[in-house]
N, C-alpha and C. Protein backbone atom coordinates (compact mmCIF):
# COMPACT_ATOMS: atom_id res chain seq x y z
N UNK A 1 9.76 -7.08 54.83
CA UNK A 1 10.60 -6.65 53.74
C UNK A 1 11.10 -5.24 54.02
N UNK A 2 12.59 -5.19 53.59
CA UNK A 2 13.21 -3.40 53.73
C UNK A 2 12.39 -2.89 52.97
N UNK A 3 12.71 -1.39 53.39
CA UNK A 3 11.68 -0.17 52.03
C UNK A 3 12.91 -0.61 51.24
N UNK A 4 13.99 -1.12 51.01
CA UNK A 4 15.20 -0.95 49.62
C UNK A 4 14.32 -1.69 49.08
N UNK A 5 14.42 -3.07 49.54
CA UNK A 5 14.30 -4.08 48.32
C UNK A 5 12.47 -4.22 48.08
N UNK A 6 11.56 -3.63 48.87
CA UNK A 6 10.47 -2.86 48.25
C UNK A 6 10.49 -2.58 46.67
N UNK A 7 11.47 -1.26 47.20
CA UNK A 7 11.28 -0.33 46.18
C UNK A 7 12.47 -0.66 44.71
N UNK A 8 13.06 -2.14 45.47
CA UNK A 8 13.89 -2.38 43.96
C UNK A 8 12.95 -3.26 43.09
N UNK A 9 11.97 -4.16 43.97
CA UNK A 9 10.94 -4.80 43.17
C UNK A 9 10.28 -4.48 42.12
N UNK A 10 9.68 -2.83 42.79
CA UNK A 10 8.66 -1.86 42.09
C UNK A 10 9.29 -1.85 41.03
N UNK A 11 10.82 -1.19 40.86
CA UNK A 11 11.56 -0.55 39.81
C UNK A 11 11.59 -1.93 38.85
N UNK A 12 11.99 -2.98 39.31
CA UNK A 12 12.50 -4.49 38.75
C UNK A 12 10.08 -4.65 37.74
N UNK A 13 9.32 -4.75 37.86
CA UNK A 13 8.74 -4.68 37.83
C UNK A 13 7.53 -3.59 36.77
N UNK A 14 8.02 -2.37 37.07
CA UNK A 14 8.09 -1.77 36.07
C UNK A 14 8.82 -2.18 35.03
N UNK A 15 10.38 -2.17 34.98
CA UNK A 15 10.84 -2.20 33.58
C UNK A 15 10.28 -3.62 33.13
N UNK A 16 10.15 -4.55 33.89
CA UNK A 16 9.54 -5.82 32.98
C UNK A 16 8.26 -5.32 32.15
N UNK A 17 7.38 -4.96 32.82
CA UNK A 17 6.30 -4.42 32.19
C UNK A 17 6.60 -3.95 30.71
N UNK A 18 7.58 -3.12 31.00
CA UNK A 18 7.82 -1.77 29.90
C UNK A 18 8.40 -2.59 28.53
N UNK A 19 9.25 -3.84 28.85
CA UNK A 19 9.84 -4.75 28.36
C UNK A 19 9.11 -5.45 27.64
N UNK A 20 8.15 -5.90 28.08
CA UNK A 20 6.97 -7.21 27.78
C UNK A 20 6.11 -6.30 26.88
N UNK A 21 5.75 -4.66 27.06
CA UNK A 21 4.91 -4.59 26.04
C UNK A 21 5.47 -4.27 24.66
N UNK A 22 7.01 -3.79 25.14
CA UNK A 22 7.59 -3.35 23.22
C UNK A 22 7.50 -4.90 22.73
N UNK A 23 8.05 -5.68 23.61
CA UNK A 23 7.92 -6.90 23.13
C UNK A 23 7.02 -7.32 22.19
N UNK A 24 5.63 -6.81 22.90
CA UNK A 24 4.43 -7.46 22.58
C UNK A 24 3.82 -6.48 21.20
N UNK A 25 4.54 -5.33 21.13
CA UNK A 25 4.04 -4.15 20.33
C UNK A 25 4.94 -4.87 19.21
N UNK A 26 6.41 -5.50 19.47
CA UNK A 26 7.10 -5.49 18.16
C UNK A 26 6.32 -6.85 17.46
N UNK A 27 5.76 -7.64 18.09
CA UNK A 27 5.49 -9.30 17.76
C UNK A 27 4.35 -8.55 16.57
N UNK A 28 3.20 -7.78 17.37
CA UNK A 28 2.18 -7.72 16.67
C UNK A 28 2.30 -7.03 14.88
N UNK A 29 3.73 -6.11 14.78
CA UNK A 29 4.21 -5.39 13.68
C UNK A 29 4.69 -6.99 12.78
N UNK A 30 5.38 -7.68 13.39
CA UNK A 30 6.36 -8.83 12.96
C UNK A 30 4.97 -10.08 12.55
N UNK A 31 4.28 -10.05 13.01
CA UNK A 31 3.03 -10.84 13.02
C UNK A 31 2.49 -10.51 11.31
N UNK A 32 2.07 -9.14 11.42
CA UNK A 32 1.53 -8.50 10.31
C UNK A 32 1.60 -8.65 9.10
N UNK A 33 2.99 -8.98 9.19
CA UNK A 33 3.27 -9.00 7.71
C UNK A 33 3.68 -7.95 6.92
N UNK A 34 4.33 -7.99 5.37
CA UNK A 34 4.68 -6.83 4.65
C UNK A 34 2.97 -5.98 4.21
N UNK A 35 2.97 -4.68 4.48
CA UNK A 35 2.16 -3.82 3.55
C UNK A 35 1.83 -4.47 2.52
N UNK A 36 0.34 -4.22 2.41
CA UNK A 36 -0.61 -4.71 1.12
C UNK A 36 -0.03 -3.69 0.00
N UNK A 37 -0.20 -4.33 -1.38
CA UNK A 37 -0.20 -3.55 -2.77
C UNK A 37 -0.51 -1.83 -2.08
N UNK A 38 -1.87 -2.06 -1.76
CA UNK A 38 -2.41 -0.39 -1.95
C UNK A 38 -1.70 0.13 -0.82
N UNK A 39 -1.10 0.04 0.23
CA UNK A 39 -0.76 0.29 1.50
C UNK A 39 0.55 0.81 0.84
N UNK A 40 1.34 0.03 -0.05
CA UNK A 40 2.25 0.62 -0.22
C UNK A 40 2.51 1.52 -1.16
N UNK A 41 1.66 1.45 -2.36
CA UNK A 41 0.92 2.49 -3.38
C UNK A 41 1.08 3.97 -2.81
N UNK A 42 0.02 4.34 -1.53
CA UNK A 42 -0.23 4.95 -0.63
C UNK A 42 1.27 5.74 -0.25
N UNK A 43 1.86 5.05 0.52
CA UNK A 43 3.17 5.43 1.24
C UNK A 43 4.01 6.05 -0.08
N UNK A 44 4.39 5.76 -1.36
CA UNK A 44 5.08 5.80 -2.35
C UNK A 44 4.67 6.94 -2.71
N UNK A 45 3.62 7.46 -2.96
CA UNK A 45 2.51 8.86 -3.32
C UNK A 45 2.90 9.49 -2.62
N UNK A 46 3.11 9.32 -1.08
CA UNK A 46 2.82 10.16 0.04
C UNK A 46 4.52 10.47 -0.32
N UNK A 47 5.38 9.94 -0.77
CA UNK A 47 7.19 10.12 -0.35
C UNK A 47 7.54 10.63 -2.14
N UNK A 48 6.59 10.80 -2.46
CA UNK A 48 6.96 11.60 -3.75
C UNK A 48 7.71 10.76 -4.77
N UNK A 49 7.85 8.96 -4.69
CA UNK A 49 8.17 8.23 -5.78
C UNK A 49 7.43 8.27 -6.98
N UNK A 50 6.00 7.81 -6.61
CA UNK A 50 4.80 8.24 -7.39
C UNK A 50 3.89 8.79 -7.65
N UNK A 51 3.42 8.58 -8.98
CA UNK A 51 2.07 9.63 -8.83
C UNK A 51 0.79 8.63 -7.58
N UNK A 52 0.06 9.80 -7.16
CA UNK A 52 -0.95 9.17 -7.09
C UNK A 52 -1.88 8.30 -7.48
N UNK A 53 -2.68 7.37 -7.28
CA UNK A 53 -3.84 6.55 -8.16
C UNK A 53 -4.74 7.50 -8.62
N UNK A 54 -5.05 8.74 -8.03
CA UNK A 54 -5.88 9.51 -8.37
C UNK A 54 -5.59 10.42 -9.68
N UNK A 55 -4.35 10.63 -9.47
CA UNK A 55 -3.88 11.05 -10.70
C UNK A 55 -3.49 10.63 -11.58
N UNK A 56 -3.12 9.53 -11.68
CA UNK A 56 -3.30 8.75 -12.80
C UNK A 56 -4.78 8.32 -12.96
N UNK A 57 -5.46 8.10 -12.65
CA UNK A 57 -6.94 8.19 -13.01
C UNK A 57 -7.62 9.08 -13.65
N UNK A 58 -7.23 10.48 -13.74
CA UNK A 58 -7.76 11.53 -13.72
C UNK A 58 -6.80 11.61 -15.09
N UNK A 59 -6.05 11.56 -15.21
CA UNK A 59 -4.76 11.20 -17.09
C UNK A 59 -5.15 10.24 -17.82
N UNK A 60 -5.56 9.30 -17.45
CA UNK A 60 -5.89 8.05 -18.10
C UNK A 60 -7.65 7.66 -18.50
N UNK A 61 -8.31 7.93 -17.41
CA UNK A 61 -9.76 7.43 -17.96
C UNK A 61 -10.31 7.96 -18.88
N UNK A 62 -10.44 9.40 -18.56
CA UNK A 62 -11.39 10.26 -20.00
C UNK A 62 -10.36 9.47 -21.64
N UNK A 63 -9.49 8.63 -21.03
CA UNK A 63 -8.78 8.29 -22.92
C UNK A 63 -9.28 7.03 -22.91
N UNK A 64 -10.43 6.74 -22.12
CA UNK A 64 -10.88 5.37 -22.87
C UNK A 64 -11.64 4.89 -23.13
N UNK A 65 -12.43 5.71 -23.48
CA UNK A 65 -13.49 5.24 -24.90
C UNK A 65 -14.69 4.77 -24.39
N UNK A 66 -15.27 4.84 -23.39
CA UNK A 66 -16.57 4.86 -22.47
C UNK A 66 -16.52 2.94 -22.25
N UNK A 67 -15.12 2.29 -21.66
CA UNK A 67 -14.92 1.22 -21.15
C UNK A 67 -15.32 1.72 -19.69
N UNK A 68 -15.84 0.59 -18.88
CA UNK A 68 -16.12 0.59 -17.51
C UNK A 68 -15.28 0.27 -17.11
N UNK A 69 -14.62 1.18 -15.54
CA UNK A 69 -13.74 1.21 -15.38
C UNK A 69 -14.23 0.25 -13.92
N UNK A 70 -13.26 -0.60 -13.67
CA UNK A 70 -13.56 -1.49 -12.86
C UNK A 70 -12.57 -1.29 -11.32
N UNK A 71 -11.16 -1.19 -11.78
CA UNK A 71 -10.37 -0.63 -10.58
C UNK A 71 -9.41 -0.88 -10.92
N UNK A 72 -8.16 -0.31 -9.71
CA UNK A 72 -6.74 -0.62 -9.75
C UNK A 72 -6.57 -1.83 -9.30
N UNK A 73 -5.00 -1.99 -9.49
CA UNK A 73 -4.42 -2.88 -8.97
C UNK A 73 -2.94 -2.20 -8.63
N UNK A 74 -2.25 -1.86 -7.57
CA UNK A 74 -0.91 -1.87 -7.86
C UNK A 74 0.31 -2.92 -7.85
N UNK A 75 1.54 -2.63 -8.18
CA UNK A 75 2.15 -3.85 -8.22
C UNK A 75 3.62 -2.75 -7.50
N UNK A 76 3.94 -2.62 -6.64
CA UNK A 76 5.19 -2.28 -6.51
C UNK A 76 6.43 -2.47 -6.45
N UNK A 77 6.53 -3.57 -6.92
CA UNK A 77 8.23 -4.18 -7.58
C UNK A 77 8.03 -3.41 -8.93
N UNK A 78 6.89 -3.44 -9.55
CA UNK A 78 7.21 -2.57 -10.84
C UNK A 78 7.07 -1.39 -11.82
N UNK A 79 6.53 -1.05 -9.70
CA UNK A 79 5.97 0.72 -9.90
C UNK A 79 5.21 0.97 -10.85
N UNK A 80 4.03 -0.16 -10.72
CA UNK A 80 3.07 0.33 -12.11
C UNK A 80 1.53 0.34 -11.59
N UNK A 81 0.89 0.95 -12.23
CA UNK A 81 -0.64 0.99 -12.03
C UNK A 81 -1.22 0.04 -13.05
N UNK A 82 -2.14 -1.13 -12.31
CA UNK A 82 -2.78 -1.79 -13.43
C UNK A 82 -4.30 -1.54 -13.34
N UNK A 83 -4.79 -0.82 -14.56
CA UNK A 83 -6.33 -0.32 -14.61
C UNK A 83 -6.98 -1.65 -15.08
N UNK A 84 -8.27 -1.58 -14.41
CA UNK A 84 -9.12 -3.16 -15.36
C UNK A 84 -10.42 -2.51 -15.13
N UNK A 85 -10.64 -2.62 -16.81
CA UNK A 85 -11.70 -2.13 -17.53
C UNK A 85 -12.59 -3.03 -17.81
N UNK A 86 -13.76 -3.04 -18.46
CA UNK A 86 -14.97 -3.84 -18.96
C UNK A 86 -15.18 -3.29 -20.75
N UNK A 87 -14.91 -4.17 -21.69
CA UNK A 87 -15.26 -3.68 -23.13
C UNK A 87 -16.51 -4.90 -23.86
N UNK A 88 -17.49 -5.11 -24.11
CA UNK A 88 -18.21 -5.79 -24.49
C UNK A 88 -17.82 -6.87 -23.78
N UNK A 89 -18.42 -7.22 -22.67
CA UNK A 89 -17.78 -8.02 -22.42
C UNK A 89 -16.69 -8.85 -21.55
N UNK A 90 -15.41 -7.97 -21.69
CA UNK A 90 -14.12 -8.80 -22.00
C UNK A 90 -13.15 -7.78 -20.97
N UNK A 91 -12.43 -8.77 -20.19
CA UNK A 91 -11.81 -7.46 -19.04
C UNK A 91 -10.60 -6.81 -20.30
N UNK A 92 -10.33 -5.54 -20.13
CA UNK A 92 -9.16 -5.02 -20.46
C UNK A 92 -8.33 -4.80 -19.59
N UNK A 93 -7.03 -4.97 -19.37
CA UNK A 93 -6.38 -4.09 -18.84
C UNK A 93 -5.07 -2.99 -19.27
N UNK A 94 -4.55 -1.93 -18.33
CA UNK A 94 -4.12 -1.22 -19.19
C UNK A 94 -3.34 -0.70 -17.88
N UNK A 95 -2.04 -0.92 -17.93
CA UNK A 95 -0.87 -0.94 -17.48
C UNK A 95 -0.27 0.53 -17.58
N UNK A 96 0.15 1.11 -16.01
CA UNK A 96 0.17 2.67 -16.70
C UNK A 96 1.52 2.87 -15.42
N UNK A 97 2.72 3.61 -16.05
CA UNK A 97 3.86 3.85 -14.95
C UNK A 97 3.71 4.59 -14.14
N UNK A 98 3.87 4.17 -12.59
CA UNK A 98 3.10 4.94 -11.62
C UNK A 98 3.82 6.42 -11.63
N UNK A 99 5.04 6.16 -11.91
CA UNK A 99 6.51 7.13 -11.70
C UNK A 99 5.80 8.51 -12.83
N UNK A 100 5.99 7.98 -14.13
CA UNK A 100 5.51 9.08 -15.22
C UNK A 100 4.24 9.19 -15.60
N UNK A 101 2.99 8.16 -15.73
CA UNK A 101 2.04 8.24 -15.64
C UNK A 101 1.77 8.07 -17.35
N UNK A 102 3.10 7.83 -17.60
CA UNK A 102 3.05 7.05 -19.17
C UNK A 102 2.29 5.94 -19.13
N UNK A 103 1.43 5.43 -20.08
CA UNK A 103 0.87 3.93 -20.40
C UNK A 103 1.51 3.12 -21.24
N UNK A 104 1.81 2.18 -20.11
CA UNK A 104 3.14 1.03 -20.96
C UNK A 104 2.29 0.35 -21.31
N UNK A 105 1.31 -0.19 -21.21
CA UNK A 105 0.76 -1.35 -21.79
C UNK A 105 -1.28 -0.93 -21.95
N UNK A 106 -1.46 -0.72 -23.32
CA UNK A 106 -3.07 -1.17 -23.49
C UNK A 106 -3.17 -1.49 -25.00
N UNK A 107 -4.87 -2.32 -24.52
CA UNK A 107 -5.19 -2.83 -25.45
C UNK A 107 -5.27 -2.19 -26.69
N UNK A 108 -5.15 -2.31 -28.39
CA UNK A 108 -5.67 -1.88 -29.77
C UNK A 108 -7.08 -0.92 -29.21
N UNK A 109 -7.47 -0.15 -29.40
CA UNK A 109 -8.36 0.31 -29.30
C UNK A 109 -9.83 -0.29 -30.62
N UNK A 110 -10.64 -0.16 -30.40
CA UNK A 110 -12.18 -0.95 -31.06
C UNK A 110 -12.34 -2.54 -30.58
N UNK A 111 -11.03 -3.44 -30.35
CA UNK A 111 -11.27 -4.32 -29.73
C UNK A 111 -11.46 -4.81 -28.71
């Protein structure tokens, strides 16, 4: 073999390589799937759409009445925080705008 076509192999060879792994880097992104609820929660906090979960946690719990607080949920089509509580019992939940940190939705309070 010439040193040319050697060294056009090498080059031919490399870029396949280089080729095959974005390839293989883009499959594994495309594989993945869309971002989970909290994943995107996360990112939204971080880009200044919303508040944090933490901060809304920190606005919202001390107002509820010594319910156990069980966890979030986010929902991001509707930019909302859903809290789920424990009251005798009985799950509550209590729906809070991630954006203002207003509470659109809770239960009567004593029940």
């Amino acid at each position: 073999m010439s040193r040319v076509s050697l060294s056009r192999i090498m080059v031919a060879l490399v870029l396949s390589g280089g080729v095959i792994a974005g390839a293989l880097a883009y499959g594994d992104a495309a594989l993945a799937g869309p971002p989970d609820p909290q994943t995107e929660a996360r990112m939204a906090a971080r880009s200044g759409a919303v508040r944090s979960l933490r901060q809304i946690e920190r606005e919202v719990l001390p107002g509820m009445g010594g319910m156990q607080y069980l966890g979030p949920e986010y929902d991001p089509a509707a930019m909302a925080y859903r809290l789920k509580f424990i009251r005798q019992g009985r799950v509550v939940f209590v729906d809070v705008d991630a954006r203002t940190g207003q509470i659109m939705h809770a239960p009567p309070r004593g029940r």
